[in-house]
Protein backbone atom coordinates (compact mmCIF):
# COMPACT_ATOMS: atom_id res chain seq x y z
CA UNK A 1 -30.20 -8.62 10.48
CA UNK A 2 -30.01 -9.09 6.73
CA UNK A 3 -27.34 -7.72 4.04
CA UNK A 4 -26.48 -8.18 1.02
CA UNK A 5 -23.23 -8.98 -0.36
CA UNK A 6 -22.34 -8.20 -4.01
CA UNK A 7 -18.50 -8.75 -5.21
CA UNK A 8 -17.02 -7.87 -8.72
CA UNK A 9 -13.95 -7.34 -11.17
CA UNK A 10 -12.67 -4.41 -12.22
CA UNK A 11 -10.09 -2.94 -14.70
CA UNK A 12 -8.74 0.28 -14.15
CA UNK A 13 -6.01 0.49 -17.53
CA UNK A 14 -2.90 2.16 -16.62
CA UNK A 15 -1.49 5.91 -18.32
CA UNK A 16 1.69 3.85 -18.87
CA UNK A 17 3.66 -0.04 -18.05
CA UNK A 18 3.77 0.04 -14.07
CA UNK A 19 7.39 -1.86 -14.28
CA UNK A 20 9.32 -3.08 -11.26
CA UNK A 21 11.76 -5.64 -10.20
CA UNK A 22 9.46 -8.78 -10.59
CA UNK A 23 7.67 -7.58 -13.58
CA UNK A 24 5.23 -4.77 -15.57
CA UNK A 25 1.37 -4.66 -15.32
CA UNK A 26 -0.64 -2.44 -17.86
CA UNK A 27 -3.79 -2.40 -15.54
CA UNK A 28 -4.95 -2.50 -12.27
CA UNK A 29 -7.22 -5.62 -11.61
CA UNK A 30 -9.47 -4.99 -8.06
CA UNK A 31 -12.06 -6.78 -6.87
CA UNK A 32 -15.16 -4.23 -5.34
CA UNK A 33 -17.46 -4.92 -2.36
CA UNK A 34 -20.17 -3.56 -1.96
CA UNK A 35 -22.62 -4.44 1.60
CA UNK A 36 -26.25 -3.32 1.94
CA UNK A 37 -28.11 -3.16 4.97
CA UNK A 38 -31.32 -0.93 5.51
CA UNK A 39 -30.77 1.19 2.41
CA UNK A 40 -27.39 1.74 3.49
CA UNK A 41 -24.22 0.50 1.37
CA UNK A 42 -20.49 0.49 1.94
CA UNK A 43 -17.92 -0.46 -0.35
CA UNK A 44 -14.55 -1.76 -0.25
CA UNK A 45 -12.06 -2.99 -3.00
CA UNK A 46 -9.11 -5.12 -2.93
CA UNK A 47 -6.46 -5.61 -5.08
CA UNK A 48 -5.34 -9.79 -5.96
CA UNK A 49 -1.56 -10.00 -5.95
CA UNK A 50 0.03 -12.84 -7.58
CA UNK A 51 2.88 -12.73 -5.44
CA UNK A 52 0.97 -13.88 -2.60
CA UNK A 53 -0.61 -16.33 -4.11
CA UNK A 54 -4.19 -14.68 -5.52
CA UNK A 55 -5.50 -14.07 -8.45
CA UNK A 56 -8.91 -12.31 -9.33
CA UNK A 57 -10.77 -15.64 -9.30
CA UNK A 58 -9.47 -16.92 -5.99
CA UNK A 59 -10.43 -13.72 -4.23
CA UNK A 60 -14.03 -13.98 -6.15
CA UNK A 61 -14.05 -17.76 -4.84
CA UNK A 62 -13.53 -16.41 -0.78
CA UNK A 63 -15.31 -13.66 -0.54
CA UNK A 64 -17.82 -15.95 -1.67
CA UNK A 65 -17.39 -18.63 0.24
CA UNK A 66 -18.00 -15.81 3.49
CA UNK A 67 -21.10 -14.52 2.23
CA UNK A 68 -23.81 -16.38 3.85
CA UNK A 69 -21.84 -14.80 7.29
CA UNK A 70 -21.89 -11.52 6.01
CA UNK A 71 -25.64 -11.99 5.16
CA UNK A 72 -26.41 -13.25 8.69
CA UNK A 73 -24.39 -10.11 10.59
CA UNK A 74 -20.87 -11.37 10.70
CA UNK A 75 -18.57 -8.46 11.45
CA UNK A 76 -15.19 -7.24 11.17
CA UNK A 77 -13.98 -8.81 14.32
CA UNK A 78 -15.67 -12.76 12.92
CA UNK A 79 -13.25 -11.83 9.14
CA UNK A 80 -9.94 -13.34 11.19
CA UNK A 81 -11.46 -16.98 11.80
CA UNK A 82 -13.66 -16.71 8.14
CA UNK A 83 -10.64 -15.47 6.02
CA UNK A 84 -6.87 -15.33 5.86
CA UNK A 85 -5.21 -11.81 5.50
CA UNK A 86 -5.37 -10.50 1.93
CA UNK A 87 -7.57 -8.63 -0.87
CA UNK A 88 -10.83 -10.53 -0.04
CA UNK A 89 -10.57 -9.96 3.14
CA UNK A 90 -9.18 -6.11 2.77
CA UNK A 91 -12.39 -5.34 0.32
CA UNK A 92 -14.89 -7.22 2.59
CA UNK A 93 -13.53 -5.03 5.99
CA UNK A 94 -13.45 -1.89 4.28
CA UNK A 95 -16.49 -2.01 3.04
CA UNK A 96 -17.85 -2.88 6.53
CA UNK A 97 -16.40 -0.34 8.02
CA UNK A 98 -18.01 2.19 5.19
CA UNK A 99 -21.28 0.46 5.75
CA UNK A 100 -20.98 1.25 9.89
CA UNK A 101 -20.12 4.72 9.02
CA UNK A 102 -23.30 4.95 6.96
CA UNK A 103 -25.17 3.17 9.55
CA UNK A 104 -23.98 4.62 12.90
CA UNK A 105 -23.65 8.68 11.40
CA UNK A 106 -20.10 8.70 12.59
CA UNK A 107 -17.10 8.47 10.64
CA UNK A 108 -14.59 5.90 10.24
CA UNK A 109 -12.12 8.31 11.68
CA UNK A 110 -13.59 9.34 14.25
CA UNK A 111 -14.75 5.61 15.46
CA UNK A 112 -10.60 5.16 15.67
CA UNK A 113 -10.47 8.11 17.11
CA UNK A 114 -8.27 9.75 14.36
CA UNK A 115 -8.36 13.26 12.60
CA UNK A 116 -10.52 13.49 9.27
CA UNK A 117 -7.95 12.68 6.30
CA UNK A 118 -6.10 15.61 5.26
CA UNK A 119 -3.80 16.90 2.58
CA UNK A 120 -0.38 14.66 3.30
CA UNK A 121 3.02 14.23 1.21
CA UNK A 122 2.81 10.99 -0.72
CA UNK A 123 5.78 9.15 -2.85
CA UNK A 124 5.35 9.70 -6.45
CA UNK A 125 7.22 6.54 -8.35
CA UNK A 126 9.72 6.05 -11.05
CA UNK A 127 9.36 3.03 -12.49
CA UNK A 128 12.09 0.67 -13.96
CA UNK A 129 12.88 1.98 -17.31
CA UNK A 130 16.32 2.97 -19.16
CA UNK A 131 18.44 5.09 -17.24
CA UNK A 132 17.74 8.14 -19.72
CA UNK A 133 13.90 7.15 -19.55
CA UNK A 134 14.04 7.53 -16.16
CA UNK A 135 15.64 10.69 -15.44
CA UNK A 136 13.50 12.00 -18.14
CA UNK A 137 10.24 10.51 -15.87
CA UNK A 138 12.43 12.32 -12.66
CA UNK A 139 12.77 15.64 -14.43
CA UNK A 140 8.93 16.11 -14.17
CA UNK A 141 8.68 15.45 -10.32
CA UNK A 142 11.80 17.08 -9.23
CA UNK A 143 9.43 19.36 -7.55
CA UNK A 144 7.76 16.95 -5.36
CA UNK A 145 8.77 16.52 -1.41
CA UNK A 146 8.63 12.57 -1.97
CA UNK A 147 10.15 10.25 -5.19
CA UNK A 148 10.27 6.36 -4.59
CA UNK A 149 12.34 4.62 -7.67
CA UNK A 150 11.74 1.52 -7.91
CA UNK A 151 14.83 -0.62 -9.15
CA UNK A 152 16.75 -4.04 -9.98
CA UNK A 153 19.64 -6.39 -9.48
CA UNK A 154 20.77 -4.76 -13.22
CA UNK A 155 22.68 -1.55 -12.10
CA UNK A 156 20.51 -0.19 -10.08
CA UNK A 157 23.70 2.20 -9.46
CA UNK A 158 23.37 3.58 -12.83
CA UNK A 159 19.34 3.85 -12.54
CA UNK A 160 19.56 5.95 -8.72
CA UNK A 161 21.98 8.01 -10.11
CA UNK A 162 20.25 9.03 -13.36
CA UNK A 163 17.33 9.70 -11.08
CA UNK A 164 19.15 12.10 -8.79
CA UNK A 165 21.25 14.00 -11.13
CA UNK A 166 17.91 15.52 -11.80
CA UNK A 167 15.76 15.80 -8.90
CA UNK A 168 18.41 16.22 -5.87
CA UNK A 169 15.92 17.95 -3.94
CA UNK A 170 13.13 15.58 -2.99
CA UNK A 171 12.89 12.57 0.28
CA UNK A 172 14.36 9.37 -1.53
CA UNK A 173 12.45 5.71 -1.07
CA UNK A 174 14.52 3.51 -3.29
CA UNK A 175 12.18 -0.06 -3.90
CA UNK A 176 14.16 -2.81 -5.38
CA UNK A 177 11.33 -5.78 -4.87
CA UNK A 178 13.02 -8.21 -3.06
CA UNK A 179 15.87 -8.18 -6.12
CA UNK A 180 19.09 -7.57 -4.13
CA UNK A 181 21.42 -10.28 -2.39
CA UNK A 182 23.37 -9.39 0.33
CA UNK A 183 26.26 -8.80 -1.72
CA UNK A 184 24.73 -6.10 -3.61
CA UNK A 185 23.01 -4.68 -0.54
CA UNK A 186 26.50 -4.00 1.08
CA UNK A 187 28.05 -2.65 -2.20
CA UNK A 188 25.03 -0.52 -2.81
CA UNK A 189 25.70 1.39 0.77
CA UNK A 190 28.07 4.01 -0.30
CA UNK A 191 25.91 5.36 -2.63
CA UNK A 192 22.71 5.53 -0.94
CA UNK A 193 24.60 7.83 1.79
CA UNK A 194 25.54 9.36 -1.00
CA UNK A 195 22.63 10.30 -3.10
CA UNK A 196 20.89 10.91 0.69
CA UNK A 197 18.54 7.89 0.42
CA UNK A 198 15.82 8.21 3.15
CA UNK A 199 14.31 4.22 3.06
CA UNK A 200 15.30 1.23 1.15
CA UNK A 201 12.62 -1.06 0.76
CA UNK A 202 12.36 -4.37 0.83
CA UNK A 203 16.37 -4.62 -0.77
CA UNK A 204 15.73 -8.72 -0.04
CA UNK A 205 13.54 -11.45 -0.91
CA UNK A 206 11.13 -11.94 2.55
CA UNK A 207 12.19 -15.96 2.35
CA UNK A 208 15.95 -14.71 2.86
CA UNK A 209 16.45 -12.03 5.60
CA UNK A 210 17.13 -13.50 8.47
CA UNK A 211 21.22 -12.33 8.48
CA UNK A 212 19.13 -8.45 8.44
CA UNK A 213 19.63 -9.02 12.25
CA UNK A 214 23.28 -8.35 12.88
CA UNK A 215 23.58 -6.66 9.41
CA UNK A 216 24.61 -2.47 9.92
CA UNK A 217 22.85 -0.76 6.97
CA UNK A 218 23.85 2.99 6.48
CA UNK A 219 20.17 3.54 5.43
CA UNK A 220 16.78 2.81 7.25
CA UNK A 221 15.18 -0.69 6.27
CA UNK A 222 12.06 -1.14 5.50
CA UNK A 223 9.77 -4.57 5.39
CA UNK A 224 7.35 -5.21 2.50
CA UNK A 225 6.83 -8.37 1.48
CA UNK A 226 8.14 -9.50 4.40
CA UNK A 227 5.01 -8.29 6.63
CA UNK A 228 1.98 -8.07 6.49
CA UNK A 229 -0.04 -8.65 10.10
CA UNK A 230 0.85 -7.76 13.61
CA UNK A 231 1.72 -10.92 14.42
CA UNK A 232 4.59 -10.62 11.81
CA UNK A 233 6.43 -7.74 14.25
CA UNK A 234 7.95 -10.90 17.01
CA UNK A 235 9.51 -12.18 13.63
CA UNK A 236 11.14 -8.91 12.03
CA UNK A 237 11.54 -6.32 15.16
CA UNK A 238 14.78 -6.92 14.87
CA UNK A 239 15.93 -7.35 11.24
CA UNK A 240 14.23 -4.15 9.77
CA UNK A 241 13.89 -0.37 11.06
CA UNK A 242 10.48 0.10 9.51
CA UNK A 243 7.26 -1.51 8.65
CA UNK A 244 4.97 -0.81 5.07
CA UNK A 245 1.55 -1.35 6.36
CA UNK A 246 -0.77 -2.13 3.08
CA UNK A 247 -4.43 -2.72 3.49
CA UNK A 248 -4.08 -6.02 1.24
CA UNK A 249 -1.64 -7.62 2.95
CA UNK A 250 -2.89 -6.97 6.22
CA UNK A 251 -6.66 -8.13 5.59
CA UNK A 252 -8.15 -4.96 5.70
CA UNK A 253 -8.19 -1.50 7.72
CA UNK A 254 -9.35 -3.45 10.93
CA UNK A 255 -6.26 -5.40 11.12
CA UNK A 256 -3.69 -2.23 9.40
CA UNK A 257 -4.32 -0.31 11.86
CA UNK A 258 -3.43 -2.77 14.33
CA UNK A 259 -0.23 -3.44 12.45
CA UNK A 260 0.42 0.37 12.63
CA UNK A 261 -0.13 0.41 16.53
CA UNK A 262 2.03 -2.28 17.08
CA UNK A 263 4.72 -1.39 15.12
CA UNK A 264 5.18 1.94 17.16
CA UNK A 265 4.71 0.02 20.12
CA UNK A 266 7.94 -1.52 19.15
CA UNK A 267 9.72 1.54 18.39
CA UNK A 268 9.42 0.83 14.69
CA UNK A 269 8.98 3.31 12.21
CA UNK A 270 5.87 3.41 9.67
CA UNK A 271 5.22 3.41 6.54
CA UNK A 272 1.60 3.66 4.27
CA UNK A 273 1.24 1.66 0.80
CA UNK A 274 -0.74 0.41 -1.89
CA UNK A 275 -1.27 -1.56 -4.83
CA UNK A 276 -1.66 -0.28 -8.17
CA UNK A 277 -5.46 0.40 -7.22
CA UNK A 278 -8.39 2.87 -7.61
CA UNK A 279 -9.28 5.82 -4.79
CA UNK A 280 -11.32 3.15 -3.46
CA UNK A 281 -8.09 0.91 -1.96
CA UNK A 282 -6.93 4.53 -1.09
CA UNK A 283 -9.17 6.17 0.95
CA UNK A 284 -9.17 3.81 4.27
CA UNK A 285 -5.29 3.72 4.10
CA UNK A 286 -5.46 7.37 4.54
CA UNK A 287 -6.08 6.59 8.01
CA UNK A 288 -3.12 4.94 8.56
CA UNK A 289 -1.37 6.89 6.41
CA UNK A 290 -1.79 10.41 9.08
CA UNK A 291 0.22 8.08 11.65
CA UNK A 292 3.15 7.03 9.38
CA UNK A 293 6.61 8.81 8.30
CA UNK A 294 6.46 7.88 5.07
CA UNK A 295 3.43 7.65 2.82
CA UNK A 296 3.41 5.87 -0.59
CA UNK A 297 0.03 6.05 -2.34
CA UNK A 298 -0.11 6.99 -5.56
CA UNK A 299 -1.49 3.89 -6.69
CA UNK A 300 -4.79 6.05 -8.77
CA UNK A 301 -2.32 8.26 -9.89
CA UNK A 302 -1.68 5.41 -12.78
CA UNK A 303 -4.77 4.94 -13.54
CA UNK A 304 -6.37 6.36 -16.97
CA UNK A 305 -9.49 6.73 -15.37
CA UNK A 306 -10.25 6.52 -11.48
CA UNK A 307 -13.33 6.07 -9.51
CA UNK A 308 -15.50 9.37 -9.46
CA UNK A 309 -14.84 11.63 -6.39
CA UNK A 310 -11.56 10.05 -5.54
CA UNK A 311 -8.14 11.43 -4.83
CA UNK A 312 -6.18 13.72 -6.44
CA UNK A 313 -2.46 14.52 -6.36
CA UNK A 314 -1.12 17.96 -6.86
CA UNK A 315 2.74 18.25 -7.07
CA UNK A 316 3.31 15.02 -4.69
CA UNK A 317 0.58 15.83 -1.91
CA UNK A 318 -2.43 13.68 -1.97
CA UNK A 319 -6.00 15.18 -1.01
CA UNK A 320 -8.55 13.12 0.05
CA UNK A 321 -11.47 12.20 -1.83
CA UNK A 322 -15.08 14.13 -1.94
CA UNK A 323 -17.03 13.61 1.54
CA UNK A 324 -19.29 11.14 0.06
CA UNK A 325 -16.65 8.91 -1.57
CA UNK A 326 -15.87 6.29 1.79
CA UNK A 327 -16.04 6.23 5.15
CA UNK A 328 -18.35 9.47 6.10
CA UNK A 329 -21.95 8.90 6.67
């Protein structure tokens, strides 16, 4: 068996400042895959995240440092022992699996034995702005059946409630990024009952959540930053209600979907997200995505210009990308 591996950087810029608790990017920086074998390619793309420690360059640097494996046959069961869980690994699996679909004539849903992606409600995000500016961004979704605000330690009060004086009608993920302390988590209570919050995500940092065990929160809980593999679940079964399964943490749709089985094993609720990416980091989370309760990928939606043939949103539901796009033969 011979393949080639080929591995570049991309910038997708943004419609507008993607601005959360730990900062603002104006574009999405990914790193695409693409595999060859016998005149068939698949393609994968992951997405570097500083807060874990990557950059564009180290990802570059491992994928690599992997490719004389990939050349000789290595598959997605050999990435665990070449490559720790993150975008190289997440671009280098996905585009495996693409490459099997291509290879084998069967889709990458039907090899998990899944239904073909289909139309599904994802979150559509308000971003940390003013108050005004971001009741004025809520005004325009108030339609949707999903709105995820991302907010701060700095009144976050204020920024929720600007938010749902205008769209009362729509689920509720509220996203602070790790930026609350416990004191502010139990002061903040009242008023996510209140404004009928559906998830709070990640409320604190990963490295300080331990007390989540015997704390009573009026609102489901969900880990972010705090997980990222299976292995992660004997840790945080019992400090959180739900798990965010994202292809780049996990290492890829190999090891997501494993996350995603666990997690229900456990009795743990799911959820589906992404980076600020292209359709490309989108459509193998789709997969995990039709098994989860909440669904956050509107990463392309950003994006001035996406990959050709990707997804599209219309009015908060996200359809899957043209047949040829990933993961069909």
């Amino acid at each position: 068996m011979h393949r080639t591996l080929q591995a570049s950087h991309d910038r997708f810029a943004l419609t507008k400042p993607f601005r959360i608790a730990r900062g603002v990017k104006t574009a999405a920086d990914v790193v695409t895959v693409t595999i060859g074998q016998g005149g068939a390619v698949g393609r994968g793309e992951g997405v570097p995240y500083p807060r874990y420690g990557e950059s564009v360059e180290t990802t570059l640097a491992a994928i690599d440092g992997v490719r004389d494996a990939i050349g000789a046959g290595a598959g997605r069961e050999d990435l665990v022992a070449l490559l720790p869980a993150g975008a190289a690994r997440n671009a280098i699996d996905c585009a495996l699996w693409d490459l099997e679909a291509k290879l084998s004539g069967r889709s990458v849903a039907a090899m998990l034995g899944l239904a073909e992606p289909a139309p599904i409600a994802s979150a559509l995000t308000i971003v940390i702005e003013t108050p005004d500016a971001m009741a004025a961004a809520a005004v325009a979704l108030a339609h949707v059946p999903l709105l995820k605000v991302k907010v701060d330690a700095n009144d976050p009060a204020a920024q929720l409630l600007a938010v749902r004086g205008v769209a009362p009608e729509p689920r509720l993920i509220v996203d602070p990024n790790e930026s609350w302390d416990r004191a502010l988590l139990e002061a903040m209570q009242p008023l996510l009952v209140d404004l009928r919050a559906d998830l709070l995500e990640q409320p604190v940092p990963a490295d300080d959540d331990a007390w989540l065990e015997e704390f009573q929160s009026e609102v489901l809980i969900c880990a972010d930053e705090a997980v990222h593999v299976a292995d992660d679940l004997d840790r945080l079964a019992a400090r959180y209600d739900v798990v965010n399964v994202k292809l780049d943490k996990a290492g890829g749709l190999t090891e997501g979907m494993a996350l995603a089985r666990a997690a229900r094993d456990r009795g743990l609720g799911l959820m589906t997200g992404c980076m600020v990416c292209s359709s490309l980091g989108i459509a193998p989370a789709l997969l995990v995505a039709g098994l989860s309760d909440f669904v956050d990928l509107d990463g392309p939606v950003w994006l001035a210009e996406d990959r050709a043939g990707g997804v599209t949103d219309r009015d908060g539901w996200l359809h899957p990308p043209a047949p040829t796009f990933w993961g069909m033969p």
